[in-house]
C-alpha atoms as a PDB file:
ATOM      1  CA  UNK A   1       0.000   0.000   0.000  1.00  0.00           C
ATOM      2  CA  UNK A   2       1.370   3.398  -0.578  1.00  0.00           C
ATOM      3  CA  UNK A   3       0.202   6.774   0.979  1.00  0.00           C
ATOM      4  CA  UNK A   4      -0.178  10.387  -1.180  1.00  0.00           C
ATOM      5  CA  UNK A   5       0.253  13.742   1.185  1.00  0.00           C
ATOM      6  CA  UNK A   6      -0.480  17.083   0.743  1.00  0.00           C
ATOM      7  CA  UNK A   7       0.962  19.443   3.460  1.00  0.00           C
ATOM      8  CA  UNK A   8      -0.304  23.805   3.748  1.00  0.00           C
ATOM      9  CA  UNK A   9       1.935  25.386   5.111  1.00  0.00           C
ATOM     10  CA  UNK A  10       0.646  27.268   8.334  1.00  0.00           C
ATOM     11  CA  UNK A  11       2.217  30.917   6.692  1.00  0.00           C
ATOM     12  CA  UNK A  12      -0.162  30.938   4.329  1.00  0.00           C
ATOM     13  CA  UNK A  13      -1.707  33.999   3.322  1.00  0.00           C
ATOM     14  CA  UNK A  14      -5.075  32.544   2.274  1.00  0.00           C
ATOM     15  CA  UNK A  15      -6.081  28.861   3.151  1.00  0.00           C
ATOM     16  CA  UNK A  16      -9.925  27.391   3.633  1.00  0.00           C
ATOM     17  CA  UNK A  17      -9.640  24.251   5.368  1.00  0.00           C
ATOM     18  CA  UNK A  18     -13.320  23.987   5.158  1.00  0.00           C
ATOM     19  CA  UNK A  19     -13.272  23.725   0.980  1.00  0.00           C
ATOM     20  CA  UNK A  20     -10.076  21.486   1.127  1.00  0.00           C
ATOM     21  CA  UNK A  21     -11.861  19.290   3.792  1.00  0.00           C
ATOM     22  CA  UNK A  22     -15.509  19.385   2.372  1.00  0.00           C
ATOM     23  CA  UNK A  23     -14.683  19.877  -1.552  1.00  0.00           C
ATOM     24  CA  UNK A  24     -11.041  19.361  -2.437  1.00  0.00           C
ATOM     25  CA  UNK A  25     -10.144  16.445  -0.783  1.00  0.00           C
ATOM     26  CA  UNK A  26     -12.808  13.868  -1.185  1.00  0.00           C
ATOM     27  CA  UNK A  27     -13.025  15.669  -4.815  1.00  0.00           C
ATOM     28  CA  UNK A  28      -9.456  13.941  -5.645  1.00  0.00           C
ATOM     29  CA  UNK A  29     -10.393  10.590  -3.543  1.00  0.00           C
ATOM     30  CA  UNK A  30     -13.379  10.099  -6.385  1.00  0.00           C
ATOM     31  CA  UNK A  31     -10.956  11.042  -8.883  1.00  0.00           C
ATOM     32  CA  UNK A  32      -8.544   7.857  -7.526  1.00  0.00           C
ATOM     33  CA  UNK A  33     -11.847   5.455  -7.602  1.00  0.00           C
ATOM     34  CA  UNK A  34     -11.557   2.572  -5.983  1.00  0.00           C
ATOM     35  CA  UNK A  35      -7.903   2.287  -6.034  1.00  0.00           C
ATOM     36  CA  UNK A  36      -8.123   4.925  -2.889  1.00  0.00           C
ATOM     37  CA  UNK A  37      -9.109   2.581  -0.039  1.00  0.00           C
ATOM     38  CA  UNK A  38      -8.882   5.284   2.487  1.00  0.00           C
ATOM     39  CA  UNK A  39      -8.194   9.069   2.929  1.00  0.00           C
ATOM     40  CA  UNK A  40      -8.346  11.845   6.103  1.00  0.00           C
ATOM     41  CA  UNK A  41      -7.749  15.890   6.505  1.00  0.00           C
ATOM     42  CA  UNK A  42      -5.972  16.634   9.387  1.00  0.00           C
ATOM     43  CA  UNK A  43      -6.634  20.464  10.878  1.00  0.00           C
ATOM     44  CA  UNK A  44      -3.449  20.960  12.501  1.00  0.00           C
ATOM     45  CA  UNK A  45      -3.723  22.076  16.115  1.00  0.00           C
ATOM     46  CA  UNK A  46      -1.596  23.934  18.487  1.00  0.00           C
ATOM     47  CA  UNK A  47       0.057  21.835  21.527  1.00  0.00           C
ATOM     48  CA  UNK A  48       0.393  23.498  24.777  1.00  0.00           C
ATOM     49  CA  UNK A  49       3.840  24.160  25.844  1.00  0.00           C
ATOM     50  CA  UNK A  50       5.014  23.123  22.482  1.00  0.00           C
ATOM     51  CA  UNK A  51       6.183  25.623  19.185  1.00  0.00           C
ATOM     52  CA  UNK A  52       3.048  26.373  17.310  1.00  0.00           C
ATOM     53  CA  UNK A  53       2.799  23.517  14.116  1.00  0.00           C
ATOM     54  CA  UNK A  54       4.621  24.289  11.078  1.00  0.00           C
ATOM     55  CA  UNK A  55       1.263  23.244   8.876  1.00  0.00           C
ATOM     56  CA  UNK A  56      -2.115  24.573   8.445  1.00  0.00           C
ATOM     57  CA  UNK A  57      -3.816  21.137   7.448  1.00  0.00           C
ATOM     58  CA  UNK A  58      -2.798  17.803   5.777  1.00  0.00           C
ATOM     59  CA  UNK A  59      -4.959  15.292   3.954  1.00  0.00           C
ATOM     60  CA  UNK A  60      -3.729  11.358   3.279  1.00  0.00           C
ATOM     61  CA  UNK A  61      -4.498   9.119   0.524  1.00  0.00           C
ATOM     62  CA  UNK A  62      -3.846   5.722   1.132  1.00  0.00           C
ATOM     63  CA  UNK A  63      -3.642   3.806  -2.513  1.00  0.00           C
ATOM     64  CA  UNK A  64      -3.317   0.173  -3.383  1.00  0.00           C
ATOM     65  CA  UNK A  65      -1.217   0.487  -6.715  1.00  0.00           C
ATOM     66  CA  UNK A  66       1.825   3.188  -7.708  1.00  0.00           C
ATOM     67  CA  UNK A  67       0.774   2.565 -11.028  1.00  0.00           C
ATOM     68  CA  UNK A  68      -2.520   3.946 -10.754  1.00  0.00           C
ATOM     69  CA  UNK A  69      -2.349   6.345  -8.675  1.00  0.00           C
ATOM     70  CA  UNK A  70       0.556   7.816 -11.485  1.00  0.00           C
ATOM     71  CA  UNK A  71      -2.275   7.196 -14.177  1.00  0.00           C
ATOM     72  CA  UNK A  72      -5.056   8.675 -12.500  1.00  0.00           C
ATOM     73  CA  UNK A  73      -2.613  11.790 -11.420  1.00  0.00           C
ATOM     74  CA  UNK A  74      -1.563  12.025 -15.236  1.00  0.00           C
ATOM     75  CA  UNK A  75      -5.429  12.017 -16.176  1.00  0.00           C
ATOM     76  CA  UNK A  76      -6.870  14.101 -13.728  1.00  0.00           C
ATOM     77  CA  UNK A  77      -3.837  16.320 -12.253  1.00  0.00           C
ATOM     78  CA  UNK A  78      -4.295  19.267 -14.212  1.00  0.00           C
ATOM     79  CA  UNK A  79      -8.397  19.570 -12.654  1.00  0.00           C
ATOM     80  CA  UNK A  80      -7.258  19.004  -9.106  1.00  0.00           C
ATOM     81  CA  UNK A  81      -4.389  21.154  -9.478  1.00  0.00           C
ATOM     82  CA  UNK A  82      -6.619  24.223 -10.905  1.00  0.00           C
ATOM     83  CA  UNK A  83      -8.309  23.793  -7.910  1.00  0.00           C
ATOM     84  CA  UNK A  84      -6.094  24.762  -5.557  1.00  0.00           C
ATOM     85  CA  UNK A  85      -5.857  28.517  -6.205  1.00  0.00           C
ATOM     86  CA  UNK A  86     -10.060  28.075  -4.922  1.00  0.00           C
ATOM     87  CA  UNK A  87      -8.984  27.207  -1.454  1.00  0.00           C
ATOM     88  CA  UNK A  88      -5.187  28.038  -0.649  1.00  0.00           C
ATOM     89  CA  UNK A  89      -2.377  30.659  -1.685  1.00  0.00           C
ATOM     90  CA  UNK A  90      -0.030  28.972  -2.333  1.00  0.00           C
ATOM     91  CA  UNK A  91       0.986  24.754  -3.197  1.00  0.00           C
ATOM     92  CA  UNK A  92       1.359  22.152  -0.935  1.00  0.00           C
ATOM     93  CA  UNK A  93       4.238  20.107  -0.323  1.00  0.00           C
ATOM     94  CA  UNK A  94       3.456  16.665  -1.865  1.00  0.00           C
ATOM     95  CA  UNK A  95       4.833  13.284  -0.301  1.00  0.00           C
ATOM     96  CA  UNK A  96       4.772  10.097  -1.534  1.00  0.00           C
ATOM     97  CA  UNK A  97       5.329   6.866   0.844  1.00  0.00           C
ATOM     98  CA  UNK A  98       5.028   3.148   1.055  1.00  0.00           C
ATOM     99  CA  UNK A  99       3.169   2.042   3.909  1.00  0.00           C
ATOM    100  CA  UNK A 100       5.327  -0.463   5.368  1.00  0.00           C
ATOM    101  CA  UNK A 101       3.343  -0.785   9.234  1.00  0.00           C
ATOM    102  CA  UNK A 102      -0.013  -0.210   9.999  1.00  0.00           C
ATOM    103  CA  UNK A 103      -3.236  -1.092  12.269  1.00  0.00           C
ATOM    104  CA  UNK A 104      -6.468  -2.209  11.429  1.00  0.00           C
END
């Protein structure tokens, strides 16, 4: 299984976590079909005592195949990334992973 991130960045000038949560984000899950098995928006959130979090919000898109998660990106990349500029500033910092531990 592998895992797609998206990270804001909590210096953003402009960032609606409510679109990216309610429209963005499961937007691009339907775009992966049913190769997306599982995806979540985090809102980060201040700890006390602790330096403020270096992100607004991150969402998590947990994929069965590479392969098609690269086609569907190459199909549909261009709509989600036009998107963006709807709900945020500026672009996330994208991660790609393997997901090599995990619970049930």
């Amino acid at each position: 299984m592998f895992c797609a991130s998206v990270v804001y960045s909590a210096g953003a000038e402009r960032f609606d976590i409510d679109y990216f949560a309610g429209a963005h984000a499961p937007r691009f899950a339907a775009m992966l079909g049913d190769n997306c098995v599982k995806w979540e928006v985090h809102r980060a959130l201040a700890t006390p005592g602790a330096p403020p979090p270096p992100f607004a919000a991150a969402a998590y898109f947990w994929v069965l195949s590479a392969e098609r998660f690269g086609a569907d990106l190459a199909t549909h990349g261009s709509e989600i990334y036009a998107d963006i500029p709807n709900f945020a500033s500026e672009q996330p910092v994208r991660g790609w992973s393997e997901v090599i531990g995990a619970s049930a």
